[in-house]
Protein backbone atom coordinates (compact mmCIF):
# COMPACT_ATOMS: atom_id res chain seq x y z
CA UNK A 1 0.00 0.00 0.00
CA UNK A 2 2.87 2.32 0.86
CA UNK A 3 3.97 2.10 -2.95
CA UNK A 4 0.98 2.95 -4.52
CA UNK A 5 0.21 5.50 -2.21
CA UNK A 6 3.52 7.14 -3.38
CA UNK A 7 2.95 6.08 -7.21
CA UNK A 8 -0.54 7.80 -6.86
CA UNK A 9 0.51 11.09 -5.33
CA UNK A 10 3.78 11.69 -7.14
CA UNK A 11 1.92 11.33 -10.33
CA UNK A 12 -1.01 13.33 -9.71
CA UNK A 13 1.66 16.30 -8.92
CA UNK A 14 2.69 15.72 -12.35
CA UNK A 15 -0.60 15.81 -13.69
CA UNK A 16 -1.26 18.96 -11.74
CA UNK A 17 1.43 20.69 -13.59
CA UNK A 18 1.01 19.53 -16.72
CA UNK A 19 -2.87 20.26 -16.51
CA UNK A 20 -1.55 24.11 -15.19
CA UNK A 21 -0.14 24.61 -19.05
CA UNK A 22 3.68 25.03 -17.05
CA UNK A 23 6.12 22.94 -15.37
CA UNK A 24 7.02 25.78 -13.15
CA UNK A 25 5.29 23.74 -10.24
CA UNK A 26 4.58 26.14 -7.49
CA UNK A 27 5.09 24.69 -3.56
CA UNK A 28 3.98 21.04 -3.68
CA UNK A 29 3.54 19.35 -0.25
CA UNK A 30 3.42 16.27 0.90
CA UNK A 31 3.45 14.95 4.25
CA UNK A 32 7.19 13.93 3.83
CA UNK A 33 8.41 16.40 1.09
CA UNK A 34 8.50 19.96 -0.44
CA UNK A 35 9.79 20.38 -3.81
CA UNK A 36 10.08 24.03 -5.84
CA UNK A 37 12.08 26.08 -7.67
CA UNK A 38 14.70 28.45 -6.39
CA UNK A 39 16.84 31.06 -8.15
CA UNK A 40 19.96 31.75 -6.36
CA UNK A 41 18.92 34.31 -4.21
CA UNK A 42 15.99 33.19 -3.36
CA UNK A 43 17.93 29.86 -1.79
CA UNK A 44 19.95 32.48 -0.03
CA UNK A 45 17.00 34.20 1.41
CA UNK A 46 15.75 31.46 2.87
CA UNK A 47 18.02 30.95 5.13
CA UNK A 48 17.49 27.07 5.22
CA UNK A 49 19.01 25.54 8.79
CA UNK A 50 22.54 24.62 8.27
CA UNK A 51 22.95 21.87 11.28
CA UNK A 52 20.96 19.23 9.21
CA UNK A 53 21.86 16.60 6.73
CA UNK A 54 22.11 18.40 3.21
CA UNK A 55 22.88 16.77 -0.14
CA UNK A 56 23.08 18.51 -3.48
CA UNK A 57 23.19 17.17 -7.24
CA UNK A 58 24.43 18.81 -10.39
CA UNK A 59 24.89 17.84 -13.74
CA UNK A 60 27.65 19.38 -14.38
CA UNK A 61 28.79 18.56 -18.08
CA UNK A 62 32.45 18.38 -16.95
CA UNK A 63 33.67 19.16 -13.81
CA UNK A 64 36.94 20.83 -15.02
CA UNK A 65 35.28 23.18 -17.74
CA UNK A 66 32.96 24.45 -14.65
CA UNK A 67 34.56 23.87 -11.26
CA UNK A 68 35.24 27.74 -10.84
CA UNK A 69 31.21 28.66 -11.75
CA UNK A 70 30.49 25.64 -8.93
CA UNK A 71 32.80 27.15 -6.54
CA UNK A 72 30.99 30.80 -7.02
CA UNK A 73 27.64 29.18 -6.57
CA UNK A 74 28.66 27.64 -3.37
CA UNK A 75 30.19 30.17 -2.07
CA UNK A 76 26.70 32.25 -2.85
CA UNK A 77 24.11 29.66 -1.48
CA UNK A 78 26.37 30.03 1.40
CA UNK A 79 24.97 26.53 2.85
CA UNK A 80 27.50 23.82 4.19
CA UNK A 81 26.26 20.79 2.04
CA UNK A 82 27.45 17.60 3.57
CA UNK A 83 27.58 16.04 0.01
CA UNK A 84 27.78 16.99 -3.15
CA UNK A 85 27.16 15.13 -6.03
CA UNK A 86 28.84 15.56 -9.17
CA UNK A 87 27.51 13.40 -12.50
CA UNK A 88 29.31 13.57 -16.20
CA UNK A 89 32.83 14.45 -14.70
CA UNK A 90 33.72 13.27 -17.58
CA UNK A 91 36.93 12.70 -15.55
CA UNK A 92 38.66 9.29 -17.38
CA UNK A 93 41.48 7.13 -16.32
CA UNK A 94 42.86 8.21 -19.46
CA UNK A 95 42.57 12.21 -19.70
CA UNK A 96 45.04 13.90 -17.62
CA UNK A 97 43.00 16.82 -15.46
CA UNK A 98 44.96 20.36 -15.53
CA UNK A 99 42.24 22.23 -13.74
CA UNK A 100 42.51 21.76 -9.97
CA UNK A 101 38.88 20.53 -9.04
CA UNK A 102 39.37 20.25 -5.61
CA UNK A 103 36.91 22.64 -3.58
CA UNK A 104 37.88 24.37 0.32
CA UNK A 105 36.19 22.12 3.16
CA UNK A 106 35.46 19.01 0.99
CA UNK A 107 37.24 15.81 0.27
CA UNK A 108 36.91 14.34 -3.53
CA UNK A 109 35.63 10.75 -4.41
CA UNK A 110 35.10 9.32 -7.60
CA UNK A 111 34.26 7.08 -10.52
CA UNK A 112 36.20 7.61 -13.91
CA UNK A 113 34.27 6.88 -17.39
CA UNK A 114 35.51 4.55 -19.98
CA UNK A 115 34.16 7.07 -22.48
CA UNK A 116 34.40 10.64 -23.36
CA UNK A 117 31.30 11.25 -21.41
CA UNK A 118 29.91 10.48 -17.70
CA UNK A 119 31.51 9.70 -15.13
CA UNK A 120 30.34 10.80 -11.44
CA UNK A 121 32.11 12.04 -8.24
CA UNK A 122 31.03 13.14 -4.45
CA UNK A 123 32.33 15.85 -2.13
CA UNK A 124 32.12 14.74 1.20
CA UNK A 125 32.15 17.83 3.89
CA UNK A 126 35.31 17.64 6.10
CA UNK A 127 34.76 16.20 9.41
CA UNK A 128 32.41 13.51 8.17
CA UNK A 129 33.21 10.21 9.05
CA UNK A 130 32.91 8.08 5.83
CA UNK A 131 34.56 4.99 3.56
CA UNK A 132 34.06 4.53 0.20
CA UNK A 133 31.90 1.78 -1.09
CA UNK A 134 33.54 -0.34 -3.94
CA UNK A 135 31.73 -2.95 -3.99
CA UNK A 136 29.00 -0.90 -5.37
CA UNK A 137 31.17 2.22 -7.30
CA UNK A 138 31.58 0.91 -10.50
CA UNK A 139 32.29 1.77 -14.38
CA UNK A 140 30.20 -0.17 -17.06
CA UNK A 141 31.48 1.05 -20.32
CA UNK A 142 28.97 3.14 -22.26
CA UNK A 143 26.59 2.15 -19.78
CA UNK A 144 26.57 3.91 -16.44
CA UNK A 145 28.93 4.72 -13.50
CA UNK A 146 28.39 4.88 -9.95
CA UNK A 147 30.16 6.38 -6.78
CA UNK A 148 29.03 5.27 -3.20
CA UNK A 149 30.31 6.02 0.28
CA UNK A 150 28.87 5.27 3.77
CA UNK A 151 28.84 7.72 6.53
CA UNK A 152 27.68 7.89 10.10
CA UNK A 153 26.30 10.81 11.92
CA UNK A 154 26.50 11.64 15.32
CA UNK A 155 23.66 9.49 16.30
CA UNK A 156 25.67 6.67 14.97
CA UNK A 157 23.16 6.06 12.26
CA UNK A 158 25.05 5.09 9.00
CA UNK A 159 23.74 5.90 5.55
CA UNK A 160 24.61 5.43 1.89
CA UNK A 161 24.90 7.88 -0.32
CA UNK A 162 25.19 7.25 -4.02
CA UNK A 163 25.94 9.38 -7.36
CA UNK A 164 24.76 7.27 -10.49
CA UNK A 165 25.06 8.58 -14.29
CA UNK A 166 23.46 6.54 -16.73
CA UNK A 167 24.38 6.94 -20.27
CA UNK A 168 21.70 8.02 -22.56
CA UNK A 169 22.12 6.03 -25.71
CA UNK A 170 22.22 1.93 -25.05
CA UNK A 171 18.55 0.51 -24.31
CA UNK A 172 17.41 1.47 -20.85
CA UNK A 173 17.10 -2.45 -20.14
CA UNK A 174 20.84 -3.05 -19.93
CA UNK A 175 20.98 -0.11 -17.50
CA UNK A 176 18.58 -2.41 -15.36
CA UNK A 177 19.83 -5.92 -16.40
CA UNK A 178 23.53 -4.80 -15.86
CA UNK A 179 23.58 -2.16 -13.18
CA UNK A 180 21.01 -1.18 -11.13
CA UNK A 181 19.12 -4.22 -10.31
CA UNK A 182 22.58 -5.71 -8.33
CA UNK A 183 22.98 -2.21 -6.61
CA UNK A 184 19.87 -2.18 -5.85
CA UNK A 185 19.78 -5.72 -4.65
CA UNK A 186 22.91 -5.35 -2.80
CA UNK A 187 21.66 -1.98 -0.89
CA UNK A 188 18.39 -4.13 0.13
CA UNK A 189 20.63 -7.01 1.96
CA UNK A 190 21.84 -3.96 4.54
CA UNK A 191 18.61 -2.16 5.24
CA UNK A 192 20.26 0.89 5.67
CA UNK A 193 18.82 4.25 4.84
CA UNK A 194 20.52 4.92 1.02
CA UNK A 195 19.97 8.24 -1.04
CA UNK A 196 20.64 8.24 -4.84
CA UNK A 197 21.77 11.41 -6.44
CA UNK A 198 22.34 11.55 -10.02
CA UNK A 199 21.34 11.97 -14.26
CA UNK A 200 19.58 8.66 -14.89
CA UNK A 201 18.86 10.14 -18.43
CA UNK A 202 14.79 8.41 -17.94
CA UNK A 203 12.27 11.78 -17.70
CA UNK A 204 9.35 10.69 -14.95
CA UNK A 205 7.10 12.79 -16.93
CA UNK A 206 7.10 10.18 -19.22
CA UNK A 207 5.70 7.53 -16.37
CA UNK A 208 2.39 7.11 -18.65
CA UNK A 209 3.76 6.61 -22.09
CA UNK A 210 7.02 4.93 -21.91
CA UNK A 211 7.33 1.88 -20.89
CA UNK A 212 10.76 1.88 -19.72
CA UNK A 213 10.08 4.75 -17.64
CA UNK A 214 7.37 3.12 -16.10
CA UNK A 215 10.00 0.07 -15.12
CA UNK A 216 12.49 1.92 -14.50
CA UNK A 217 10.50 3.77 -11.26
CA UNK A 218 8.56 0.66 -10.50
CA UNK A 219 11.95 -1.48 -10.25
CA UNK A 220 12.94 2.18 -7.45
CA UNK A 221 9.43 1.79 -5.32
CA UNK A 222 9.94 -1.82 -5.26
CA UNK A 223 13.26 -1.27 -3.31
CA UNK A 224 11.75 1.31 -1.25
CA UNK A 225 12.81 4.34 -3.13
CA UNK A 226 10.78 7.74 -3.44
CA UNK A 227 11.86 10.84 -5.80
CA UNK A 228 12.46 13.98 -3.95
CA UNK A 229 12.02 15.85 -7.00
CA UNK A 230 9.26 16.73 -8.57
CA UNK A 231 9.61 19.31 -11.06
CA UNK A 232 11.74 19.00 -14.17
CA UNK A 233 15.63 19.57 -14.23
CA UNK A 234 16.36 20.26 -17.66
CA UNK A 235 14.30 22.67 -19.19
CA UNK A 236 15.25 24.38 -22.87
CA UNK A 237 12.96 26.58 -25.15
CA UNK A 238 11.47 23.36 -27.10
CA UNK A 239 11.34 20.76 -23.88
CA UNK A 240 11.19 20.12 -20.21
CA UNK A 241 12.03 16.99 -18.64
CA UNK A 242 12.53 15.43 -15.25
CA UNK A 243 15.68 13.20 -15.79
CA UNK A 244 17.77 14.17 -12.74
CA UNK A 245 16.70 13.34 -8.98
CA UNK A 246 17.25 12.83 -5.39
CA UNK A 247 15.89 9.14 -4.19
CA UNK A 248 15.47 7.98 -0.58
CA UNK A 249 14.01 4.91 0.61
CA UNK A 250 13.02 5.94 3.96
CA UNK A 251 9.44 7.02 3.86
CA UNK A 252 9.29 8.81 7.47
CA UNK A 253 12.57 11.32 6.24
CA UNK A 254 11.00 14.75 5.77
CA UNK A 255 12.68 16.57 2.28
CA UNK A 256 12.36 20.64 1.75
CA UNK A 257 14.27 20.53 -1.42
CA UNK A 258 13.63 21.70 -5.46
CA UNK A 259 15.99 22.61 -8.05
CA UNK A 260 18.00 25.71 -7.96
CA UNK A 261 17.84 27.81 -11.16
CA UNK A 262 21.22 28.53 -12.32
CA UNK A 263 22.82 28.44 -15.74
CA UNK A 264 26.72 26.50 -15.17
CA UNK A 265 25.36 23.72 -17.43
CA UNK A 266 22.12 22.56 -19.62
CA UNK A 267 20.84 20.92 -15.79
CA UNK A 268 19.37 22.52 -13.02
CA UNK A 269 21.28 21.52 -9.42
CA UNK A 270 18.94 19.99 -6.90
CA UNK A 271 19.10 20.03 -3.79
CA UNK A 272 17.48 18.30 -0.40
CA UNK A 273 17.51 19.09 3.02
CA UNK A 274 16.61 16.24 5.67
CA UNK A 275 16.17 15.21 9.16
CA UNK A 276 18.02 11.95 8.43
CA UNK A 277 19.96 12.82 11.50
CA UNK A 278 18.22 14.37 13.94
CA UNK A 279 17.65 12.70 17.16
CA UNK A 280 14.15 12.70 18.42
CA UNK A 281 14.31 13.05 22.43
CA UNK A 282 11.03 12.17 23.74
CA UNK A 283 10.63 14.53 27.16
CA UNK A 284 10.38 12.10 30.33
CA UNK A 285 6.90 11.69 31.26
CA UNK A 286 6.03 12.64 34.77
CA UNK A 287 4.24 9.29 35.64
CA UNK A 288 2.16 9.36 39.19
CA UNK A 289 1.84 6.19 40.84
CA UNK A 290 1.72 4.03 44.73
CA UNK A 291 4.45 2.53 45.57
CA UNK A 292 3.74 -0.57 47.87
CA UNK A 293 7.79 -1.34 48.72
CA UNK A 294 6.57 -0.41 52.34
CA UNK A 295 3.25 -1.65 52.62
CA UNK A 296 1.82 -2.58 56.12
CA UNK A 297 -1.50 -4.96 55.60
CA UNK A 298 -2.27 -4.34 59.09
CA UNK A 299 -1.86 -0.47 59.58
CA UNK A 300 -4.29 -0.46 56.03
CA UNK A 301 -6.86 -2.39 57.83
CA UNK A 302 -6.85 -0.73 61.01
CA UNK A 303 -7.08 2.74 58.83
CA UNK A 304 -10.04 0.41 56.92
CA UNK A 305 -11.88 -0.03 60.99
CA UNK A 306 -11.27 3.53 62.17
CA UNK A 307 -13.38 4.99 59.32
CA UNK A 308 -16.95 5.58 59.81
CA UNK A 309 -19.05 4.14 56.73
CA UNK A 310 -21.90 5.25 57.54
CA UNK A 311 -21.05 9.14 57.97
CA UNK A 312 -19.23 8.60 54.47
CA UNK A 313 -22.00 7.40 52.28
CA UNK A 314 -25.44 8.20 54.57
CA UNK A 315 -24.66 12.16 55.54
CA UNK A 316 -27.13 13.86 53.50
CA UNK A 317 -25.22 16.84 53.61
CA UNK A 318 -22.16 15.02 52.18
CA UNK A 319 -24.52 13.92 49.18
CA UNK A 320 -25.24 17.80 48.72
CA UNK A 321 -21.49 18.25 48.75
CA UNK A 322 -21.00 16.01 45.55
């Protein structure tokens, strides 16, 4: 029930925009999740709480042609992401980088691509306690890449978080047959709360006409994964399309998230901010009770002689009283 419920509403969000003549969704709630638009300054405004767990995503259509415009936008947004995930690098084993990608405050992890495009890579705030996942960052030629780590908080919780780019030209079944159906599987096995940030090059607006979209989120909700985002991340004069998201399979997490409307690439960034962390601290109940650790059955039924009945229930002016 917990899948179609999440089928149903995501959908009829979708619908809602479509129906509006505009993608430009306004604020969509749900009980778990805000998704919307931001420009720039209007993230800054905000002024979104910066001791939660914060992830963002970009496109970025190589990282060394446009690491300087991401370093201006973070240093505008002004919010300490925890991670940040990076999808076509296009960082191979085989091209030498000459632009220094590395960004103040964040270590660098990532997948190379056996092509001339993809490749992904995280940026892991420092101070986080994390180890790289290899058994499920890997390179599939032409097909899609993957970077994963694992990281605790300060609850001790431990998470996944992983950056996927999936190629857009081989059939969308070998991206299932021969990549995501063994992460998938694998992240199942450790029933751990898992995020997926990436470009998985399917558009969800599609869900009712395409048949390998409509696999390709059915195969996520039968894992326990939800989109974050609802609104589409590539938008151009001619079309509009919902290809890059933010998955969680933890349905209690609350999201306040969207894209953020800036121009470095062809993609929109989007971002999520969640109480993944946050400890809930119930306040100790004040409970009333007897305590019988010193009880005298003797004294009680002397108290239970020296009491006069029938003053107690007979005294007509007690009755009056009540």
């Amino acid at each position: 029930m917990v899948r179609e419920f999440f089928i149903f509403s995501f959908f009829a969000v979708l619908r809602r925009s479509e129906n509006a003549g505009s993608f430009s969704c306004e604020d969509f709630s749900f009980e778990t999740g805000v998704s919307k638009y931001y420009t720039p300054s209007e993230f800054f405004s905000a002024k979104f709480k910066k001791n939660g767990f914060s992830v963002l995503h970009i496109n970025i259509v190589s990282l060394s042609a446009h690491i300087d415009d991401l370093k201006n936008l973070l240093n505008f947004l002004n919010h300490p992401f925890d991670v940040i995930g990076i999808s076509e690098t296009k960082i191979s084993e085989q091209r030498h980088i000459t632009t220094n990608i590395s960004i103040d405050g964040y270590v660098f992890e990532n997948t190379p691509t056996e092509t001339h495009f993809g490749g992904v890579g995280l940026y892991i705030k420092n101070g986080i306690n994390f180890n790289k996942r290899n058994d499920l960052s890997k390179s599939l030629r032409g097909i899609s890449e993957s970077i994963f780590i694992e990281l605790s908080g300060t609850n001790a919780k431990k998470i996944l978080v992983g950056c996927v780019y999936r190629h857009p030209t081989p059939p969308i079944s070998d991206f299932f047959e021969l990549f995501l159906n063994e992460i998938l599987a694998k992240i199942g096995k450790e029933r751990k709360t898992s995020l997926l940030l990436g470009d998985f090059n399917v558009d969800l607006l599609k869900y009712d006409s395409h048949s390998g979209t409509r696999e390709y989120y059915d195969i996520l909700s039968a894992n326990g994964f939800r989109p974050l985002i609802y609104q589409p991340t590539r938008v151009s004069a001619t079309s509009a399309t919902l290809i890059d998201n933010i998955f969680i399979n933890d349905i209690e997490t609350y999201s306040n998230g969207g894209n953020i409307t800036t121009s470095i690439s062809d993609h929109f960034p989007q971002f999520c901010l969640l109480d993944i962390f946050d400890q809930i601290i119930n306040p100790k109940e004040i409970r009333y009770g007897r305590s019988y650790k010193h009880f005298n059955q003797n004294e009680f039924e002397n108290e239970l002689r020296a009491i006069d009945w029938n003053q107690l229930f007979f005294n007509k002016s007690s009755e009056e009283a009540f």
